[in-house]
N, C-alpha and C. Protein backbone atom coordinates (compact mmCIF):
# COMPACT_ATOMS: atom_id res chain seq x y z
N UNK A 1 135.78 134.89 148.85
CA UNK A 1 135.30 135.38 147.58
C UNK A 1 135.34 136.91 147.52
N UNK A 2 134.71 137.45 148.60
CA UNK A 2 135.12 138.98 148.86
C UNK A 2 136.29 139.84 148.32
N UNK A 3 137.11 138.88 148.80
CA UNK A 3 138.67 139.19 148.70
C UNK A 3 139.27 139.35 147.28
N UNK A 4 138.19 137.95 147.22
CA UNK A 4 139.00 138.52 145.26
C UNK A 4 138.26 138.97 144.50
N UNK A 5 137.09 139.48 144.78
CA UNK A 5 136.56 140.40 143.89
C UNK A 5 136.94 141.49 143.80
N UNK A 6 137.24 142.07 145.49
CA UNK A 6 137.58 143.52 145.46
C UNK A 6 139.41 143.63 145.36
N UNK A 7 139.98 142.55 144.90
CA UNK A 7 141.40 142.63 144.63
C UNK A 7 141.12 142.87 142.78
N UNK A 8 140.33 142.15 142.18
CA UNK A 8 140.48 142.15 140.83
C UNK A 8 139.64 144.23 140.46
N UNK A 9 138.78 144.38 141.42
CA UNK A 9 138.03 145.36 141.33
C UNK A 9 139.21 146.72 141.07
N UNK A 10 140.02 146.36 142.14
CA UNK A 10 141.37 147.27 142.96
C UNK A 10 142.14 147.53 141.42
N UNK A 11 142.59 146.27 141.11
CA UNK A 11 143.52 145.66 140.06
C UNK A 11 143.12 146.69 138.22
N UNK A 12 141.57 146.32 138.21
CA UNK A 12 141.41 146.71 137.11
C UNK A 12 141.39 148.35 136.46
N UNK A 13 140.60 148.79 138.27
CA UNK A 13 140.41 150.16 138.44
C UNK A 13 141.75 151.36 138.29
N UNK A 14 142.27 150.13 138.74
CA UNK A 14 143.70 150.93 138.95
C UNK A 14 144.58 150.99 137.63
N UNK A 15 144.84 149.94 137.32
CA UNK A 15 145.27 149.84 136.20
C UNK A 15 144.84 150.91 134.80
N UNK A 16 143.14 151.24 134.61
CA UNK A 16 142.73 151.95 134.01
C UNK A 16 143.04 153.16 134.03
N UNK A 17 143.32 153.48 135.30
CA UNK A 17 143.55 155.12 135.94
C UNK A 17 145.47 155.05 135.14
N UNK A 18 146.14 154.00 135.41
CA UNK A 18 147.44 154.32 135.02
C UNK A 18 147.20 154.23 133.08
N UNK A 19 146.57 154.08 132.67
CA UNK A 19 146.86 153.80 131.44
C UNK A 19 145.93 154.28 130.79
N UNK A 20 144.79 154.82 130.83
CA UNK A 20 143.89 155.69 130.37
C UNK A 20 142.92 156.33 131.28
N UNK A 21 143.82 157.49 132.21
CA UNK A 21 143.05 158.58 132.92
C UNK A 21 142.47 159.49 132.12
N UNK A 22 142.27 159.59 130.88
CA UNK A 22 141.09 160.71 130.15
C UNK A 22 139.84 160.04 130.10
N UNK A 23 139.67 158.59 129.66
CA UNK A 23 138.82 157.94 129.86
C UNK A 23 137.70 158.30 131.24
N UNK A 24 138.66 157.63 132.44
CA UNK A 24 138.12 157.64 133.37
C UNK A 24 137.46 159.09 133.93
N UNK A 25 138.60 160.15 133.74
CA UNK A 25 138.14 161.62 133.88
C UNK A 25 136.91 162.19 132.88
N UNK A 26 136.56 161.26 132.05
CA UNK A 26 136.03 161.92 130.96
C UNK A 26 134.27 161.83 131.57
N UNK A 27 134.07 160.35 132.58
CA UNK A 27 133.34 160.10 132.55
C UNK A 27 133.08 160.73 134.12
N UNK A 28 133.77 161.60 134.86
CA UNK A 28 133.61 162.44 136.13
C UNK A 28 133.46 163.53 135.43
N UNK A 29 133.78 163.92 134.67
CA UNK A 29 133.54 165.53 134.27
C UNK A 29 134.01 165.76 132.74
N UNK A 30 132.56 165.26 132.01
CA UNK A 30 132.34 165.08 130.88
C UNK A 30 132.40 166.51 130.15
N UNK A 31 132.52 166.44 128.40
CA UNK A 31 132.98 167.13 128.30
C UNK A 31 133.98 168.47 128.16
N UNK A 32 134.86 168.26 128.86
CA UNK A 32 136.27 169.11 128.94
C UNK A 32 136.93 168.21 128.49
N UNK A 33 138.08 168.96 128.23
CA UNK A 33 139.80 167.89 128.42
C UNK A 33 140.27 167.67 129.62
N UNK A 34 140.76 166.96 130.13
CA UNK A 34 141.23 166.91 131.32
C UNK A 34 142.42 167.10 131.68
N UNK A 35 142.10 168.19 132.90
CA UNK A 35 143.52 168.74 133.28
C UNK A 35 144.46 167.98 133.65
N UNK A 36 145.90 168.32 133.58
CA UNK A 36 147.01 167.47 133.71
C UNK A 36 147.02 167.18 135.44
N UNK A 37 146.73 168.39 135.78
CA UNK A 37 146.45 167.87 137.74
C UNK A 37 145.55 166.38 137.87
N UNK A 38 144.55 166.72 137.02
CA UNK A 38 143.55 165.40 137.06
C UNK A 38 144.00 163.65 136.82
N UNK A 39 145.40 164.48 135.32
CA UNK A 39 145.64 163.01 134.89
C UNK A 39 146.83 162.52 135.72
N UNK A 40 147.17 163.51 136.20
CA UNK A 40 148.37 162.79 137.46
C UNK A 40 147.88 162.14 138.58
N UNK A 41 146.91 163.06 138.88
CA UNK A 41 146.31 162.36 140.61
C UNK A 41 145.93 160.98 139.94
N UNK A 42 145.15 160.82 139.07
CA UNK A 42 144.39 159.44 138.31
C UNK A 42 145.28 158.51 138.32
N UNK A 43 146.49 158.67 137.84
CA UNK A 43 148.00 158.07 137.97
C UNK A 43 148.48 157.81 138.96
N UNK A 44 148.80 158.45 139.74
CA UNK A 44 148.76 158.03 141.28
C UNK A 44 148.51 157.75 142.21
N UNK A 45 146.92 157.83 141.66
CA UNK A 45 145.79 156.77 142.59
C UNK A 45 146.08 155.40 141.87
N UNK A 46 145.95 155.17 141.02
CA UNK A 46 146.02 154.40 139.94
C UNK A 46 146.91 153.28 140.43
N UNK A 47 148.19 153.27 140.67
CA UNK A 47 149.27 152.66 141.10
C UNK A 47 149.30 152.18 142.46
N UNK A 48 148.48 152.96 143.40
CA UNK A 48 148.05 152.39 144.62
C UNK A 48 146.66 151.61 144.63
N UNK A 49 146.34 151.79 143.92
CA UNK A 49 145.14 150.94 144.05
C UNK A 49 145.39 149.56 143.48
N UNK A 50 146.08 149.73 142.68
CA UNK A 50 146.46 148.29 141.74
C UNK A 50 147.29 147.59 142.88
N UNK A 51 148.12 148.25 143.38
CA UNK A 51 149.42 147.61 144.77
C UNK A 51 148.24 147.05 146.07
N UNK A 52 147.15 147.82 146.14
CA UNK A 52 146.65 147.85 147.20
C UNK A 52 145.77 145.82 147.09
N UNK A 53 145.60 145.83 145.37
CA UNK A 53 145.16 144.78 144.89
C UNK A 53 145.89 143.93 144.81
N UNK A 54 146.78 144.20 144.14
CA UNK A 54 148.29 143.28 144.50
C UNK A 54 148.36 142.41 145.88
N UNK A 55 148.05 143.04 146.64
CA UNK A 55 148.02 142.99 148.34
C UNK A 55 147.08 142.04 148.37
N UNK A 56 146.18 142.21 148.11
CA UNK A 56 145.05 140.95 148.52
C UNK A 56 145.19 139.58 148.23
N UNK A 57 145.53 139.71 146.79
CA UNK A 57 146.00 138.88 146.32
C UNK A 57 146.87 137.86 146.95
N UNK A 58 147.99 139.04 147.51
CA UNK A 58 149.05 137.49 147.51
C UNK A 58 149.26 137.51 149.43
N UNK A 59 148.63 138.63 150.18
CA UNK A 59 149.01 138.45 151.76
C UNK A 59 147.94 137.27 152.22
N UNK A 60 148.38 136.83 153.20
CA UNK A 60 147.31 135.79 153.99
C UNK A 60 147.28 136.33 155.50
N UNK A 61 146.89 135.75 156.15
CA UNK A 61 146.98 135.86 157.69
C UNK A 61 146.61 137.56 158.28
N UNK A 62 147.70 137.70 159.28
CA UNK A 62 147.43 138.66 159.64
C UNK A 62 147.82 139.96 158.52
N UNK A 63 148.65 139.84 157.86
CA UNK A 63 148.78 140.96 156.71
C UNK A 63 147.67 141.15 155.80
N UNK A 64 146.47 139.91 155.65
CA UNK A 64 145.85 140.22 154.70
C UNK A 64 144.71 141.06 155.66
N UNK A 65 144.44 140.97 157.01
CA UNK A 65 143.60 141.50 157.64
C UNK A 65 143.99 142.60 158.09
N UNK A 66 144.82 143.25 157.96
CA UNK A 66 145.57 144.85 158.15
C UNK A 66 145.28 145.08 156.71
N UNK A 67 145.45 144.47 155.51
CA UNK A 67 144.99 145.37 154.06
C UNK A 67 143.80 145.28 154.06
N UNK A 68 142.85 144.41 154.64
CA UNK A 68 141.80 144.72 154.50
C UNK A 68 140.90 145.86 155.40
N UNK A 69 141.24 146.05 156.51
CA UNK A 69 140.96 147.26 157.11
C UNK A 69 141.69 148.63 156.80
N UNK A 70 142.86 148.41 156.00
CA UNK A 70 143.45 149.59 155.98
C UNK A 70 142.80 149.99 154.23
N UNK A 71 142.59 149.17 153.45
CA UNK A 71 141.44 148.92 152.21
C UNK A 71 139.85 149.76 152.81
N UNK A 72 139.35 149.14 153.58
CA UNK A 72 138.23 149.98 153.94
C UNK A 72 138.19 151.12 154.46
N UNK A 73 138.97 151.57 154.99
CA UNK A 73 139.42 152.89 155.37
C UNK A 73 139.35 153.88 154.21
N UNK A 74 140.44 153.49 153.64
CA UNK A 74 141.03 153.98 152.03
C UNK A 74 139.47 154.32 151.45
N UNK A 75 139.37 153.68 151.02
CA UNK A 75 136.93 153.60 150.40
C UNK A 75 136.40 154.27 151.36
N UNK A 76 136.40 154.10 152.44
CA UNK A 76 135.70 155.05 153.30
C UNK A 76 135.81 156.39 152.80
N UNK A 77 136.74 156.76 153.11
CA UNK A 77 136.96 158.34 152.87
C UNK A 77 137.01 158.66 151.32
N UNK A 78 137.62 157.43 150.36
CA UNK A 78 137.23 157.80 149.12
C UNK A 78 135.61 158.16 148.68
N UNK A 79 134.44 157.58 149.96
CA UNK A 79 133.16 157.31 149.71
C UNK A 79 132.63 159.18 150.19
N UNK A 80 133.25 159.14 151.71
CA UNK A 80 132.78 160.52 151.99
C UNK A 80 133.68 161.49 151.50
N UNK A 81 134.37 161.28 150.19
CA UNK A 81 135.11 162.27 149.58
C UNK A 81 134.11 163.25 148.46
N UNK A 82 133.57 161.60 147.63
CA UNK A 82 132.68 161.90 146.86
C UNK A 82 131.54 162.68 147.23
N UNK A 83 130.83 162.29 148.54
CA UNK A 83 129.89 162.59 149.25
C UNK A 83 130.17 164.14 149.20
N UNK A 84 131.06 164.60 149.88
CA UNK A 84 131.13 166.16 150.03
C UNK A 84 131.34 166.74 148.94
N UNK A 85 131.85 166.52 147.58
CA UNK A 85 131.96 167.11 146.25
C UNK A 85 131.02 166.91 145.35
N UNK A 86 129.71 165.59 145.94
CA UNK A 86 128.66 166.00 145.30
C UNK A 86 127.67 166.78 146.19
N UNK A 87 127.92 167.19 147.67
CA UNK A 87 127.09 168.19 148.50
C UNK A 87 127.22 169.05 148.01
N UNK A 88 128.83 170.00 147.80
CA UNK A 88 129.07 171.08 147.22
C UNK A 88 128.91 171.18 145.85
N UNK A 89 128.20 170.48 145.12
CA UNK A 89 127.65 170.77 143.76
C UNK A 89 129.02 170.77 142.82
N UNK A 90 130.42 170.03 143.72
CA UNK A 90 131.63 169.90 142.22
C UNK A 90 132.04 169.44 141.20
N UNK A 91 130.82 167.90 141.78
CA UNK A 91 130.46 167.39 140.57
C UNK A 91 129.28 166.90 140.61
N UNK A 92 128.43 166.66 139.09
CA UNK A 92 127.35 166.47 139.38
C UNK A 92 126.58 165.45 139.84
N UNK A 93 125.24 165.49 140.21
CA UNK A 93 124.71 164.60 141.01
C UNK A 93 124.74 162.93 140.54
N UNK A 94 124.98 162.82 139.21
CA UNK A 94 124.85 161.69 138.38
C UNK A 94 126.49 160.80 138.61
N UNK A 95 127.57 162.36 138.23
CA UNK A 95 128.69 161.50 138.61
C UNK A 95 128.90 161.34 140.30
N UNK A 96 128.75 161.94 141.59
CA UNK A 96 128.47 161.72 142.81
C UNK A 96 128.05 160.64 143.06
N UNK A 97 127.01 160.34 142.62
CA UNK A 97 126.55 158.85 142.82
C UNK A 97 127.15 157.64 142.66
N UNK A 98 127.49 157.87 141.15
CA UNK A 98 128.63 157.14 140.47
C UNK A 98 129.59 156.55 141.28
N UNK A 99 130.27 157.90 142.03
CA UNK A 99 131.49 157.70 142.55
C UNK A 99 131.50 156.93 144.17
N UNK A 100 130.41 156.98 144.49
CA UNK A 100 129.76 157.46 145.76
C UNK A 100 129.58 155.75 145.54
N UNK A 101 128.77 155.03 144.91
CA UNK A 101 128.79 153.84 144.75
C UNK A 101 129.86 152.92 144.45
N UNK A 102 130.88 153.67 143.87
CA UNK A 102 131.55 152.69 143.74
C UNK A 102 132.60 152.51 144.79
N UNK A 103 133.22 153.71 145.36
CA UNK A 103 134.35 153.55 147.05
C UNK A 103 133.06 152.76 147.96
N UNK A 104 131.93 152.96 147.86
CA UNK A 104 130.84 152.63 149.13
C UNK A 104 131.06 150.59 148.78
N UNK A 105 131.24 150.46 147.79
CA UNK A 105 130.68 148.94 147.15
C UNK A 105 132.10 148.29 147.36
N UNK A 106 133.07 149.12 147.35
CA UNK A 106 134.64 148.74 147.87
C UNK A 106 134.59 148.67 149.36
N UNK A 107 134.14 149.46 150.11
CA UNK A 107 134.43 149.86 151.46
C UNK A 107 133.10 148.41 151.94
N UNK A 108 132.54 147.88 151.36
CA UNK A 108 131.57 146.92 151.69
C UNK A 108 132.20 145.61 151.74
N UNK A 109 132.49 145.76 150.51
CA UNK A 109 133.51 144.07 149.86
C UNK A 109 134.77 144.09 150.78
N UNK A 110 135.41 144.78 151.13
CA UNK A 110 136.26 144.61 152.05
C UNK A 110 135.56 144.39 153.60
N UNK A 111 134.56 145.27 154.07
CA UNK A 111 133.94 145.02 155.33
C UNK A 111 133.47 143.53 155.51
N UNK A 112 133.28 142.96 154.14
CA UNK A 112 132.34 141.49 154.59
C UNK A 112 133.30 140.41 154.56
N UNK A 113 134.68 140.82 153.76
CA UNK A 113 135.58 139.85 154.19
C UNK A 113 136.61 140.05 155.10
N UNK A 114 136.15 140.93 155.80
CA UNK A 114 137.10 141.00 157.42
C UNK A 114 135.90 140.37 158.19
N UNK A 115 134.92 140.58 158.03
CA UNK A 115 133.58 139.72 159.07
C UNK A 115 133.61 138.42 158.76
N UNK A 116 133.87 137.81 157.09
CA UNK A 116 133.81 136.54 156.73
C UNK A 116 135.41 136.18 157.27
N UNK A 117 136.21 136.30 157.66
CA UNK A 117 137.61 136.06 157.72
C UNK A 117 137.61 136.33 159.32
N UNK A 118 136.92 137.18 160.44
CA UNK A 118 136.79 137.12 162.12
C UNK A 118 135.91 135.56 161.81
N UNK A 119 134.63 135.15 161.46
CA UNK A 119 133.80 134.29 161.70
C UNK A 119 134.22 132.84 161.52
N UNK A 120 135.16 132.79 160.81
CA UNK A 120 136.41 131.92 160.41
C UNK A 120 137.44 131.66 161.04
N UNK A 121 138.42 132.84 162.05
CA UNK A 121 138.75 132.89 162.68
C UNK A 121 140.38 133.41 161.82
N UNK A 122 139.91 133.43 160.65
CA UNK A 122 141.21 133.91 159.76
C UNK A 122 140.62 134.45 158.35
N UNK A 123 142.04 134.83 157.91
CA UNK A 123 141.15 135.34 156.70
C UNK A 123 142.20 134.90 155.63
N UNK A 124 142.88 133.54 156.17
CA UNK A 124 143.46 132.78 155.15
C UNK A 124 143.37 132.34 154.11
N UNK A 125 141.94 132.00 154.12
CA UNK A 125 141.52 131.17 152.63
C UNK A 125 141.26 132.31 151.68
N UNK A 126 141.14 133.53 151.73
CA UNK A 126 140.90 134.64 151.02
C UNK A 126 139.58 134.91 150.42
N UNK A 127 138.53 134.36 151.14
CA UNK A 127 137.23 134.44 151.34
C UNK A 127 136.91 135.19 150.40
């Protein structure tokens, strides 16, 4: 179940970022327009994250347990990315959190279906 939450999570997130990054930027750093640096990176996160969902989706076995650690990784550092840009005050404490919750709630959903998928002894059924 893990698996496909944080594949549809991957899927939707991503998708949003390719097809309406002002949106998403609007709601990290409200008020401005958003710079074209912003709406590209958004775009090109965007496309990996959706692939990265893609991935869950359709690998089984040992490929799906390399995306899923290489998935938590990815959130990890997306988590202590946020973390250090809301230490340094770059963005504010409201969107930090924001952001901070949501790679942390990815980097989780993937952690519990590599534990639900070792306890199993696979992570075939896509837990």
């Amino acid at each position: 179940m893990a698996v496909r939450i944080l594949a549809v999570v991957r899927i939707v997130n991503g998708t949003l970022a390719l097809l309406v990054p002002g949106l998403l930027i609007g709601r990290l750093d409200p008020g401005r327009e958003p710079s074209p640096a912003a709406v590209y990176a958004f775009r090109m996160f965007g496309i990996r994250t959706v692939l990265l969902g893609l991935q869950l989706l359709f690998a089984d076995g040992d490929r799906l347990r390399y995306a899923l650690r290489e998935g938590a990784l990815i959130h990890a550092v997306d988590a202590a990315t946020a973390v250090t840009l809301g230490a340094r005050r770059k963005v504010s404490v409201a969107t930090a959190v924001f952001i901070i919750g949501i790679s942390a709630s990815n980097t989780a959903l993937a952690a519990a279906a590599l534990r639900t998928g070792k306890n199993r002894g696979a992570c075939d059924d896509k837990t």
